[in-house]
N, C-alpha and C. Protein backbone atom coordinates (compact mmCIF):
# COMPACT_ATOMS: atom_id res chain seq x y z
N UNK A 1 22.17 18.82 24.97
CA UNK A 1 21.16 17.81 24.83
C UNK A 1 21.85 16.44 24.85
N UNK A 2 21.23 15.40 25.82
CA UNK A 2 21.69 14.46 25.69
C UNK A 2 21.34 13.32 24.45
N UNK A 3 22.55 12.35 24.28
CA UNK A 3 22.36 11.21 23.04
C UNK A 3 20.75 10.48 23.12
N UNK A 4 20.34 10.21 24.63
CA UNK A 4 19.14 9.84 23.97
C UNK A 4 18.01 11.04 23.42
N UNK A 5 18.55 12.20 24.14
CA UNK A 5 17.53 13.33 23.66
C UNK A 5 17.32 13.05 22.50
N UNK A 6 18.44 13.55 21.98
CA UNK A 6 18.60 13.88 20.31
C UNK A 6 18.13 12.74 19.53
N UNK A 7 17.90 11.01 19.85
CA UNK A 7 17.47 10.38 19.23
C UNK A 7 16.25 10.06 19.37
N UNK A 8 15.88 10.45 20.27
CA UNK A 8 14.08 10.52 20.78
C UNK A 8 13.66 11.39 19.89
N UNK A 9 14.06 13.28 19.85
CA UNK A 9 13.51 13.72 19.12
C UNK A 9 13.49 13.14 17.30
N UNK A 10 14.77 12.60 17.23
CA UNK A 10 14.58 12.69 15.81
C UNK A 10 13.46 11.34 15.25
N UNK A 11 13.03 10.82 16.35
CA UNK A 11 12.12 9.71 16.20
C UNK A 11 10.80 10.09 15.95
N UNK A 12 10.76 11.35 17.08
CA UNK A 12 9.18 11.84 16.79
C UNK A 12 9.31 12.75 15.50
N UNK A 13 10.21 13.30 14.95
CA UNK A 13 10.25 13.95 13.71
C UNK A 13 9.81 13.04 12.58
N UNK A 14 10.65 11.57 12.78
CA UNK A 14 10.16 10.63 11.76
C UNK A 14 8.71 10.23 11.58
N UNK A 15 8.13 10.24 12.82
CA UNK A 15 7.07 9.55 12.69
C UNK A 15 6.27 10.92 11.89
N UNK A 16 6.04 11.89 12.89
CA UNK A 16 5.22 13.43 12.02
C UNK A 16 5.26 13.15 10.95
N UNK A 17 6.63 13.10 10.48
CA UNK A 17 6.51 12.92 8.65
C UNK A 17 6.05 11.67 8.04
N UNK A 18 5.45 11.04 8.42
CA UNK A 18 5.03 9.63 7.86
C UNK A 18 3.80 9.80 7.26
N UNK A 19 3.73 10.03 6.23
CA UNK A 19 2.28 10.78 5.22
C UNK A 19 1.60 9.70 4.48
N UNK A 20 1.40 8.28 5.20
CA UNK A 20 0.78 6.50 4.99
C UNK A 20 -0.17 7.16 5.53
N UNK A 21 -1.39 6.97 4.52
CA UNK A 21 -2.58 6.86 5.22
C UNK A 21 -3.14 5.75 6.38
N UNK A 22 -4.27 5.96 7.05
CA UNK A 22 -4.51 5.22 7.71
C UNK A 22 -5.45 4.49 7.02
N UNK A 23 -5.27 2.52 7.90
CA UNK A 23 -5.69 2.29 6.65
C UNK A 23 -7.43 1.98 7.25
N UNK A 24 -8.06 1.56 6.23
CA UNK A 24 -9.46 1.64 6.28
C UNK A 24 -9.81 0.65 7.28
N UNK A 25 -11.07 0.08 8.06
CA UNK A 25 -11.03 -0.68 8.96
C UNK A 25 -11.38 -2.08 8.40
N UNK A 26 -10.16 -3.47 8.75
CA UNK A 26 -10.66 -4.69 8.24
C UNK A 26 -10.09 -4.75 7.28
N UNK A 27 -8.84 -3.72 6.72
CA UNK A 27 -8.13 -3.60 5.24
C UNK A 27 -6.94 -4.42 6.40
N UNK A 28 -6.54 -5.40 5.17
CA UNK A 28 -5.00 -6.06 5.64
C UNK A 28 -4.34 -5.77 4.91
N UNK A 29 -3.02 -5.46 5.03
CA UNK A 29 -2.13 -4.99 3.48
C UNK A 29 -0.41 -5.70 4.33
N UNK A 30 -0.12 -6.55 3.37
CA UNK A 30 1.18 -7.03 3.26
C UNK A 30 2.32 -5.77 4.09
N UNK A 31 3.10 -6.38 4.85
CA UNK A 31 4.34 -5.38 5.70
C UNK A 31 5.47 -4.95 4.50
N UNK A 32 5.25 -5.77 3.12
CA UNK A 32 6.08 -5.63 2.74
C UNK A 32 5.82 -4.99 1.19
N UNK A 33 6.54 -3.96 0.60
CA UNK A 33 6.10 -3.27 -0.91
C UNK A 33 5.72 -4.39 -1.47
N UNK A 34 5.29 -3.96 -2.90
CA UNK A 34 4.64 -5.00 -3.75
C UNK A 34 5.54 -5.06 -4.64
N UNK A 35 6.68 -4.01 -5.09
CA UNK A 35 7.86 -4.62 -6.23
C UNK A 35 9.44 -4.38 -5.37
N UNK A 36 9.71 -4.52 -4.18
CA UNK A 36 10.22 -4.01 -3.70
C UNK A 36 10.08 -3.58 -2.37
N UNK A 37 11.39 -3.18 -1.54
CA UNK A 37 11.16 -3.05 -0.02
C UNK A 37 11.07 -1.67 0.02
N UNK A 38 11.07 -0.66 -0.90
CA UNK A 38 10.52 1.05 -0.87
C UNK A 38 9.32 1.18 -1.19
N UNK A 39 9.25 0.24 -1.98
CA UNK A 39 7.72 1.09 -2.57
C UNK A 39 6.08 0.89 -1.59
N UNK A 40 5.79 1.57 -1.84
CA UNK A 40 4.66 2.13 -0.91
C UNK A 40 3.87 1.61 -0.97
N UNK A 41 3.17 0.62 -2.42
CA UNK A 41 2.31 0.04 -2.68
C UNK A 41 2.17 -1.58 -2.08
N UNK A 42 1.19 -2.26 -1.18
CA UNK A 42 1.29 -3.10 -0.57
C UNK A 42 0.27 -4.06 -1.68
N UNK A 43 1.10 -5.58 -1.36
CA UNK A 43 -0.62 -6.13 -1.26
C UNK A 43 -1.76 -6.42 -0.60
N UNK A 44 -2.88 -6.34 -1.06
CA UNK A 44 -4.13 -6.46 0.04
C UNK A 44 -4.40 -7.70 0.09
N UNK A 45 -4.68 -8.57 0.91
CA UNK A 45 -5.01 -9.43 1.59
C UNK A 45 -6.70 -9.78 1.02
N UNK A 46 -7.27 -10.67 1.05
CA UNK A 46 -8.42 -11.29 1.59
C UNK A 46 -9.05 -10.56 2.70
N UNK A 47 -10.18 -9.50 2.61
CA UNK A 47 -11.17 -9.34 4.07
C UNK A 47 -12.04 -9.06 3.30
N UNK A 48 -13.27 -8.80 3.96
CA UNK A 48 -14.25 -8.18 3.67
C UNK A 48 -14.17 -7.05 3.20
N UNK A 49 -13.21 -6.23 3.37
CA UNK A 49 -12.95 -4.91 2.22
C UNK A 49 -12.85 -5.45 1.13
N UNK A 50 -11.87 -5.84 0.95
CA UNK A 50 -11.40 -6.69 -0.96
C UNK A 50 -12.51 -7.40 -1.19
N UNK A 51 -13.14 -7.97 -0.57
CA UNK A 51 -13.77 -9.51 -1.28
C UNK A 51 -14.15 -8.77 -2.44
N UNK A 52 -15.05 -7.70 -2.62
CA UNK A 52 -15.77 -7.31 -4.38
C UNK A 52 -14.52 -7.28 -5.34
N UNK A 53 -13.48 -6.84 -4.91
CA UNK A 53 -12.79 -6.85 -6.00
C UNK A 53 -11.34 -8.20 -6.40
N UNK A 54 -11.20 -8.98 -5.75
CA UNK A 54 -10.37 -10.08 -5.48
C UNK A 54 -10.44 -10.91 -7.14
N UNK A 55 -9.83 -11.49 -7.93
CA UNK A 55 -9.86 -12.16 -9.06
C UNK A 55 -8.37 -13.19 -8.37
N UNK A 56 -8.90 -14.21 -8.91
CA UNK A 56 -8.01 -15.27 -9.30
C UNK A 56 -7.09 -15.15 -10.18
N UNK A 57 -6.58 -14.32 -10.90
CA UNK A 57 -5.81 -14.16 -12.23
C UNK A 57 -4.87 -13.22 -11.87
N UNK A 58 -4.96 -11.90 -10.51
CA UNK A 58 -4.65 -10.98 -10.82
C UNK A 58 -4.51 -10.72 -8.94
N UNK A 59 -3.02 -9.98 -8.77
CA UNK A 59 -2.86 -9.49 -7.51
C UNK A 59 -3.77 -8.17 -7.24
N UNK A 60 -4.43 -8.14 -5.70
CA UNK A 60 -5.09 -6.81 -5.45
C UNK A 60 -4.00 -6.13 -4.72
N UNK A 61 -3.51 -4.96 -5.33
CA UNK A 61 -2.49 -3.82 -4.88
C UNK A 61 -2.88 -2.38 -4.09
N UNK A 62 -2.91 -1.98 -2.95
CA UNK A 62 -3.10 -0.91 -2.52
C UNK A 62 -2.10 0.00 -2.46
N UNK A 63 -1.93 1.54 -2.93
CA UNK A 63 -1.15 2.30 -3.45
C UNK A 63 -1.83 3.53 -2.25
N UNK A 64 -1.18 4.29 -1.98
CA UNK A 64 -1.85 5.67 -1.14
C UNK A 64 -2.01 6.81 -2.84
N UNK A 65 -2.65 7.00 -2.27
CA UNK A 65 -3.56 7.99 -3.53
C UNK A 65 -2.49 9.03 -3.54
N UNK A 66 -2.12 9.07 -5.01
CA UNK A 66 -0.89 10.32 -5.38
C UNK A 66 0.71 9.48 -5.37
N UNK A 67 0.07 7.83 -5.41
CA UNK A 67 1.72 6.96 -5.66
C UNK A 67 0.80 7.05 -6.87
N UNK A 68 2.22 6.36 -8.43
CA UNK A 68 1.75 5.91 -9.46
C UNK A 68 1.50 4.01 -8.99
N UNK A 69 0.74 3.85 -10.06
CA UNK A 69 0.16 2.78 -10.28
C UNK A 69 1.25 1.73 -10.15
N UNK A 70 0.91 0.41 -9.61
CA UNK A 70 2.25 -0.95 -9.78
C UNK A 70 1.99 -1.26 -11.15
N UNK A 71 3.38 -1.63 -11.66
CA UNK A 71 3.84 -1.91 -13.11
C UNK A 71 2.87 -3.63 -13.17
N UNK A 72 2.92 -4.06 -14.25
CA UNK A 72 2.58 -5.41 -14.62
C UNK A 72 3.27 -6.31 -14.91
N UNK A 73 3.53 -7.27 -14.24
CA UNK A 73 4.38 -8.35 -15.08
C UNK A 73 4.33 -8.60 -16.22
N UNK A 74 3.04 -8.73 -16.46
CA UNK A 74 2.54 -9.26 -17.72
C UNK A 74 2.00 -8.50 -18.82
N UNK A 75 1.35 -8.39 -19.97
CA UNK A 75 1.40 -7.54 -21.08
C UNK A 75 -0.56 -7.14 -20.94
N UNK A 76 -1.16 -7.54 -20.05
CA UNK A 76 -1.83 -7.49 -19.82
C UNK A 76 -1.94 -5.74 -18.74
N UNK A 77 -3.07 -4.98 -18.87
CA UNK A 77 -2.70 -3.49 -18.13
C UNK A 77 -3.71 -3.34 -16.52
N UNK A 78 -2.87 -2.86 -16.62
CA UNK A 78 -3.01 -2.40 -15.05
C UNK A 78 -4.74 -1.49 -14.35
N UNK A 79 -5.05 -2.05 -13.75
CA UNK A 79 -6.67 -1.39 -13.35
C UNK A 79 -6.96 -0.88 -12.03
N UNK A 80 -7.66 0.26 -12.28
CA UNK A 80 -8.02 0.60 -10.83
C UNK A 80 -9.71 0.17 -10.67
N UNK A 81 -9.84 -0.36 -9.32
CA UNK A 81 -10.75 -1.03 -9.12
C UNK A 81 -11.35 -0.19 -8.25
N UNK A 82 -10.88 0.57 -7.34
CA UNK A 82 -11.85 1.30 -6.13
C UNK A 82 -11.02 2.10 -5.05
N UNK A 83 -11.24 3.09 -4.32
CA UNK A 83 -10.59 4.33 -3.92
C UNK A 83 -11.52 4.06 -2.42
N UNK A 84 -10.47 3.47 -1.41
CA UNK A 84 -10.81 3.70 -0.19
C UNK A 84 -10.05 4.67 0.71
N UNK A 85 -10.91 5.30 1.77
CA UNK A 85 -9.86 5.83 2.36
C UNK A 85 -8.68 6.35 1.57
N UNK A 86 -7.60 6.82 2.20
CA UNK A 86 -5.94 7.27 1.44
C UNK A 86 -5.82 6.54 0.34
N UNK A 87 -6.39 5.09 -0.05
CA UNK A 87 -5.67 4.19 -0.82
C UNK A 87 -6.48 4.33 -2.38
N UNK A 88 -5.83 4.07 -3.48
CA UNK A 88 -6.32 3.71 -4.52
C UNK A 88 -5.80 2.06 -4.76
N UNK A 89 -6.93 0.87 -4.89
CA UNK A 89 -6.62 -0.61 -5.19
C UNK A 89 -6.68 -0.67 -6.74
N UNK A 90 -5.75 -1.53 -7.29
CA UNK A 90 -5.65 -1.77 -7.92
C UNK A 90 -5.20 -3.39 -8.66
N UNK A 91 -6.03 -3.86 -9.61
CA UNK A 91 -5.40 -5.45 -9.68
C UNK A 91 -4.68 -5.25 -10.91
N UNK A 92 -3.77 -6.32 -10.81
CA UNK A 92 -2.30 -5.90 -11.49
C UNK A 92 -2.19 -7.64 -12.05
N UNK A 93 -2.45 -8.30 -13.33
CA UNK A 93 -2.88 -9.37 -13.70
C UNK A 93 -1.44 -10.20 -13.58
N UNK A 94 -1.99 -11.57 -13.22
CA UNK A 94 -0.34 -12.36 -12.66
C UNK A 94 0.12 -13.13 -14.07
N UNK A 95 -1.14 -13.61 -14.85
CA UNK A 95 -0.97 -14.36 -16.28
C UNK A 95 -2.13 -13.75 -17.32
């Protein structure tokens, strides 16, 4: 098997295993984790999905259902707000 074989296949192996839900339609979620460049949990953006749950006080966090919850900065606790699609959102208070 040739070098690009072997790296083609192991590309489509990666992707198969990629168990990110898809996300809901009109959901925006940050490219980048929410505590960190592993973690799974993004932030959500401003659309018409979020708008019901959006607060001024408090980041909206999307997690794929079966991550644990994002930690809190603050001493204030952590809430789940609504279960779309793969994702469970959650706002995670900034002060």
């Amino acid at each position: 098997m040739t070098r690009h074989s072997l790296c083609l296949t192991a590309l489509l192996v990666l992707i198969a295993c990629d168990d990110t839900p898809a996300l809901p339609d009109g959901l925006i979620l940050s490219p980048n984790g929410y505590s960190g460049a592993t973690d799974a949990c993004r932030l959500a953006f401003e659309s018409a999905v979020t708008a019901d749950y959006l607060d001024d006080a408090a980041d909206l966090v999307a997690c794929p259902v079966g991550v644990d919850a994002p930690q809190s900065p603050t001493a204030f606790p952590v809430r789940q707000v609504a279960q779309l699609g793969g994702y469970a959102f959650y706002t995670v208070p900034r002060r």
